[in-house]
N, C-alpha and C. Protein backbone atom coordinates (compact mmCIF):
# COMPACT_ATOMS: atom_id res chain seq x y z
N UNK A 1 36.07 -8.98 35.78
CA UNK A 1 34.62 -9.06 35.99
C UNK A 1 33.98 -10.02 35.00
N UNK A 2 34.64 -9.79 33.93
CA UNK A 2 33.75 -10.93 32.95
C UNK A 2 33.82 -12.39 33.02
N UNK A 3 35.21 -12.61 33.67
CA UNK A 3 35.22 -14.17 34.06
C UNK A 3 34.62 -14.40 35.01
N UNK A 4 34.56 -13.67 36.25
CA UNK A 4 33.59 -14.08 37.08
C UNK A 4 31.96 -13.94 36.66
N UNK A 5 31.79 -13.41 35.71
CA UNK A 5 30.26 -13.43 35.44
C UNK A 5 30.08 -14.95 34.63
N UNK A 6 31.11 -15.10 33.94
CA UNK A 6 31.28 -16.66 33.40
C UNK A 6 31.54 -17.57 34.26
N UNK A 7 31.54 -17.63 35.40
CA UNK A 7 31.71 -18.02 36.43
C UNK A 7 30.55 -18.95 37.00
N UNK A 8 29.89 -17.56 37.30
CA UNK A 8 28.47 -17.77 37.92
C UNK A 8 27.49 -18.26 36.93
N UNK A 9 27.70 -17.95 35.33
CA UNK A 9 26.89 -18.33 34.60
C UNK A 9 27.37 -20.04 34.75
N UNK A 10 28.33 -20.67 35.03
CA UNK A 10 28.57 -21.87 34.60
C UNK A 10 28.42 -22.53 36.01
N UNK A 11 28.00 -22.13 37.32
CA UNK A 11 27.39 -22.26 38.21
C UNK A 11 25.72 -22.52 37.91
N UNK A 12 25.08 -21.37 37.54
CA UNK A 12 23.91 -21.42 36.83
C UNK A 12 23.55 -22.57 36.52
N UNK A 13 24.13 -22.57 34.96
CA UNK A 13 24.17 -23.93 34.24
C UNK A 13 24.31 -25.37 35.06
N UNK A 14 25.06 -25.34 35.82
CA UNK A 14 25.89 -26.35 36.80
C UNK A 14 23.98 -26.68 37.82
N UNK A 15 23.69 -25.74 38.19
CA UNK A 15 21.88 -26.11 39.03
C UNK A 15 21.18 -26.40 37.99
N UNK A 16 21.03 -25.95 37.19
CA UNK A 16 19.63 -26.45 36.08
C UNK A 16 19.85 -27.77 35.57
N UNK A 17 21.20 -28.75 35.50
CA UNK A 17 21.41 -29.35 34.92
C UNK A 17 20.78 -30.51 36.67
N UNK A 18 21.68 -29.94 37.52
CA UNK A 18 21.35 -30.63 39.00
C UNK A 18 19.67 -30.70 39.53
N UNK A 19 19.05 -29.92 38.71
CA UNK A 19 17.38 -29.81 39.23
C UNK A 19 17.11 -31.22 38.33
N UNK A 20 17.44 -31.30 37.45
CA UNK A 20 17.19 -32.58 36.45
C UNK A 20 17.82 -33.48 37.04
N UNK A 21 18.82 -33.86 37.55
CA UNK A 21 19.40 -34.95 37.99
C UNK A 21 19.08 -35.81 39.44
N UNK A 22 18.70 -34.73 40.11
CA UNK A 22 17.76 -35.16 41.30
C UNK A 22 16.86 -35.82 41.12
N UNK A 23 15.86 -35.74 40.19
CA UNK A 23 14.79 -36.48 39.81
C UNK A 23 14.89 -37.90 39.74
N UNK A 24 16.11 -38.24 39.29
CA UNK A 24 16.74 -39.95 39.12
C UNK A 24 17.47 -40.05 39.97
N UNK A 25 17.72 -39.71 41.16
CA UNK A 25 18.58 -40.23 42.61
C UNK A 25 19.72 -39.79 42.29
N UNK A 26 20.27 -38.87 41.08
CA UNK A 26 21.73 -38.57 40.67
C UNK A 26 21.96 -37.36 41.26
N UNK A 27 23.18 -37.26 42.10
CA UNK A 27 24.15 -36.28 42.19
C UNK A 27 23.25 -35.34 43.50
N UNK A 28 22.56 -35.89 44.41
CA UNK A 28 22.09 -35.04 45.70
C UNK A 28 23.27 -34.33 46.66
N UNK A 29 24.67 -34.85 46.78
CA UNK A 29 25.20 -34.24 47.51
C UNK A 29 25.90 -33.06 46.46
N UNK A 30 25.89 -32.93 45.42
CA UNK A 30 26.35 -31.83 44.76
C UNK A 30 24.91 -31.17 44.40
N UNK A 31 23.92 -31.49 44.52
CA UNK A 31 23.08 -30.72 44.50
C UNK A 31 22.53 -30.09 45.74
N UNK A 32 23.32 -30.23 46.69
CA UNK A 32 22.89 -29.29 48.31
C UNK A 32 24.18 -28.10 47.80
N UNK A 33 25.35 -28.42 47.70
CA UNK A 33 26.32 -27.87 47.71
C UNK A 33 26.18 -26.80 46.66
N UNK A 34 25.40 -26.84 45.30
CA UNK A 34 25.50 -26.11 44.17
C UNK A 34 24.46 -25.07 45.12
N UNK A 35 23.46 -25.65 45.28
CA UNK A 35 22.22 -24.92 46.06
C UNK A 35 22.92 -23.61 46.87
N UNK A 36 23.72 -24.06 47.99
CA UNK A 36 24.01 -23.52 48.76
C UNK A 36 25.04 -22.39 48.35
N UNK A 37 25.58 -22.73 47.02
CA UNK A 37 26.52 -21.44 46.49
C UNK A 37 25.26 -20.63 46.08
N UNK A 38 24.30 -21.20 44.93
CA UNK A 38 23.52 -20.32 44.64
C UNK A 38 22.54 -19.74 45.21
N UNK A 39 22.54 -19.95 46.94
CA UNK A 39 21.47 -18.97 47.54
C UNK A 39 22.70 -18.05 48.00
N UNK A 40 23.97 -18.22 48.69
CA UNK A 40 24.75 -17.43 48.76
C UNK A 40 25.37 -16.18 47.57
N UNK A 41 25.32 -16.61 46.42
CA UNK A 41 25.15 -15.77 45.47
C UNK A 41 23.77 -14.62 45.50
N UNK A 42 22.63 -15.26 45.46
CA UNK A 42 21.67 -14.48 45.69
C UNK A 42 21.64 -13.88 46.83
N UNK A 43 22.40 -14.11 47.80
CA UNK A 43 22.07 -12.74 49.00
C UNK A 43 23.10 -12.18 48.83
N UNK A 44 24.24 -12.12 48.00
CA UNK A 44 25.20 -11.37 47.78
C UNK A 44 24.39 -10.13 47.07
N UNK A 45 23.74 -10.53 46.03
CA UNK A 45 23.18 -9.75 45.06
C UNK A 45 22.36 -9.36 45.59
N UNK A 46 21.92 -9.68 46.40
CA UNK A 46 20.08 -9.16 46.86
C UNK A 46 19.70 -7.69 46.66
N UNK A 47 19.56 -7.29 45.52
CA UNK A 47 18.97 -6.35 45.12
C UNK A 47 17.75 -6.29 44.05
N UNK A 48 17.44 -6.91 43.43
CA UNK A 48 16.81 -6.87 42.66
C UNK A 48 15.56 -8.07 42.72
N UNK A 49 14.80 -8.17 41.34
CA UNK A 49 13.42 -8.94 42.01
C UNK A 49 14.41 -11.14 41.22
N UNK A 50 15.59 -10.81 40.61
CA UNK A 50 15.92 -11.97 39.94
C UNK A 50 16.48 -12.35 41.02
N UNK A 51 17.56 -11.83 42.28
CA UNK A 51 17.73 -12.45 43.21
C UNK A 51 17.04 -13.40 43.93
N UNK A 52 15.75 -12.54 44.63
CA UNK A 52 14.52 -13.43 44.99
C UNK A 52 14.40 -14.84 44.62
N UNK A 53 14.07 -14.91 43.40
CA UNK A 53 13.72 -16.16 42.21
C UNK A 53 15.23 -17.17 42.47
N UNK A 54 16.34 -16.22 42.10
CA UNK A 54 17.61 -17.14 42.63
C UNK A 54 17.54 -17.80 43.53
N UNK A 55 16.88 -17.33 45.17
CA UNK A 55 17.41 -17.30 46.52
C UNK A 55 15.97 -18.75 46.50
N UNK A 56 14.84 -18.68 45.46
CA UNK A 56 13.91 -19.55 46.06
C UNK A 56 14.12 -21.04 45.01
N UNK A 57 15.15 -20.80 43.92
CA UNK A 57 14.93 -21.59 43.11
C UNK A 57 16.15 -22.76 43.77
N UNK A 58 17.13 -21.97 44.38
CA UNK A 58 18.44 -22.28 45.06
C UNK A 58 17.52 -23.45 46.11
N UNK A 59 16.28 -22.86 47.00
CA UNK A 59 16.11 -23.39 47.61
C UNK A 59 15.35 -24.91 47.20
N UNK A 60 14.48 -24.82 46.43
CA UNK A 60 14.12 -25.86 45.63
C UNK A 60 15.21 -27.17 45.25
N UNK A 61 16.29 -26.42 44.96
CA UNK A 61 17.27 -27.49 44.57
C UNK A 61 17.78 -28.13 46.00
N UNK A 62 18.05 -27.47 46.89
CA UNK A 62 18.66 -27.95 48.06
C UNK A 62 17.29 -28.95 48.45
N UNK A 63 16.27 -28.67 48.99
CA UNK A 63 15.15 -29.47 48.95
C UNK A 63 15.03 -30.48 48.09
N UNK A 64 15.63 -30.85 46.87
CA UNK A 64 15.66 -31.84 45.71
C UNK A 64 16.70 -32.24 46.31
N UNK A 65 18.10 -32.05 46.57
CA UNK A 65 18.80 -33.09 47.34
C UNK A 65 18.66 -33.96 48.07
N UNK A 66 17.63 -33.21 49.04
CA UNK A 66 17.32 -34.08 50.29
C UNK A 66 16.49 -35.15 50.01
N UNK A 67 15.80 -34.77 48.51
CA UNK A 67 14.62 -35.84 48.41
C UNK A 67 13.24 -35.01 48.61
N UNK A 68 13.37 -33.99 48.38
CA UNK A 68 12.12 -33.60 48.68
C UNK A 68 11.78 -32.69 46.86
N UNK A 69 11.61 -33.83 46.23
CA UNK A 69 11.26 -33.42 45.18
C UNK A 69 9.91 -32.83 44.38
N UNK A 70 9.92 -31.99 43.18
CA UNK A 70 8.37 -31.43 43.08
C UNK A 70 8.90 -31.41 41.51
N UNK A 71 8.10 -31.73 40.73
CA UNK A 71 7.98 -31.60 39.39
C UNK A 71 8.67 -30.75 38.86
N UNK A 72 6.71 -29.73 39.05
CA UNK A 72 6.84 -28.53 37.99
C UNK A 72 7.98 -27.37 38.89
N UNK A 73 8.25 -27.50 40.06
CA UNK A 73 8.83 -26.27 40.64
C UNK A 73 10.46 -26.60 40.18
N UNK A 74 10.79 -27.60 39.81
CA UNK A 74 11.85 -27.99 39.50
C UNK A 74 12.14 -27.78 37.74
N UNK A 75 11.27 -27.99 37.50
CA UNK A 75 11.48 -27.48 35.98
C UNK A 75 11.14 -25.73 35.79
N UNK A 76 10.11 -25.60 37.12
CA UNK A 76 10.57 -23.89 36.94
C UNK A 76 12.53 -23.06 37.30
N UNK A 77 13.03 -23.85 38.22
CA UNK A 77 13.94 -24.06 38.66
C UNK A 77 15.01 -23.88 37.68
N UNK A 78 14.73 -24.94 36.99
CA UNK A 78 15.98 -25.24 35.96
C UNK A 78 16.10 -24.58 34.73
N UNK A 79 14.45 -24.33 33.96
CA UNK A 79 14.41 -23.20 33.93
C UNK A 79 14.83 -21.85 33.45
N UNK A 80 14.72 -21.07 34.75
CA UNK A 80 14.79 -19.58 35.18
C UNK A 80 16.57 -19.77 35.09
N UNK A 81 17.17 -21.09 35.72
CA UNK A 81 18.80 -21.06 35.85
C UNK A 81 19.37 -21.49 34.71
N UNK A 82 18.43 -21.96 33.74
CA UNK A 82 19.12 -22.19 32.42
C UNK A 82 19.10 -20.69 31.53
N UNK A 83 18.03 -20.09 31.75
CA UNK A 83 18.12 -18.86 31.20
C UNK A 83 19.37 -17.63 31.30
N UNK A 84 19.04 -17.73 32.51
CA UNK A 84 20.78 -16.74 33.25
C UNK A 84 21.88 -17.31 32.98
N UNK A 85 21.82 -18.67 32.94
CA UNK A 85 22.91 -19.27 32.50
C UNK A 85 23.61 -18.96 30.83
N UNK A 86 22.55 -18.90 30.27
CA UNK A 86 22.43 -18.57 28.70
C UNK A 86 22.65 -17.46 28.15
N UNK A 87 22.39 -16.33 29.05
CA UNK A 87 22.54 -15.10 28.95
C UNK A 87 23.90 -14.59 29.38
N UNK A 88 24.87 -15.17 30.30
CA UNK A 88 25.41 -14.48 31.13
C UNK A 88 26.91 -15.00 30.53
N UNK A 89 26.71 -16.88 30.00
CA UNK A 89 27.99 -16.78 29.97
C UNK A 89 27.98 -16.65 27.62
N UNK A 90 26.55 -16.28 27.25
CA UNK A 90 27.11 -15.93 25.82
C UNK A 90 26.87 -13.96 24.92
N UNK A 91 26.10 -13.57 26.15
CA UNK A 91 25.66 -12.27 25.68
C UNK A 91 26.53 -10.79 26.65
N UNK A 92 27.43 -11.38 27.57
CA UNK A 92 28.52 -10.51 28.89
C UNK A 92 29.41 -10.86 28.39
């Protein structure tokens, strides 16, 4: 269990870094693909109110692939996934 929570934390990490990279035309087809693990993660989990935030921040990024970029929702984005990221793969 704990490697897979290091797992997902380095998934995490892996979108927040991709919400930033979109911004400069870098790395859109790994940023649909990261997206798409991390809304699938969040409906795995779908229990709680951090899923939600997962399932919309996931979506943000996939939308930043395509080019459909937004600032501040992207730095909320990166973020909320740098946080979990921070938590999950140094405090589990």
């Amino acid at each position: 269990m704990n490697i897979m929570l290091k797992l997902l934390g380095l998934i995490d990490l892996l979108g927040a870094l991709l919400h930033y990279l979109v911004r400069y035309d870098i790395f859109h087809e790994l940023a649909i693909i990261v997206g798409i693990i991390i809304s699938v993660k969040a409906v795995i989990f779908f229990k709680d109110v951090a899923s939600i935030i997962d399932l919309i921040t996931a979506l943000i990024l996939v939308l930043g692939g395509f080019g459909y970029y937004s600032g501040i929702l992207a730095v909320f984005g990166a973020v909320w996934l740098l946080q979990k990221s921070f938590f999950s793969l140094f405090f589990y």
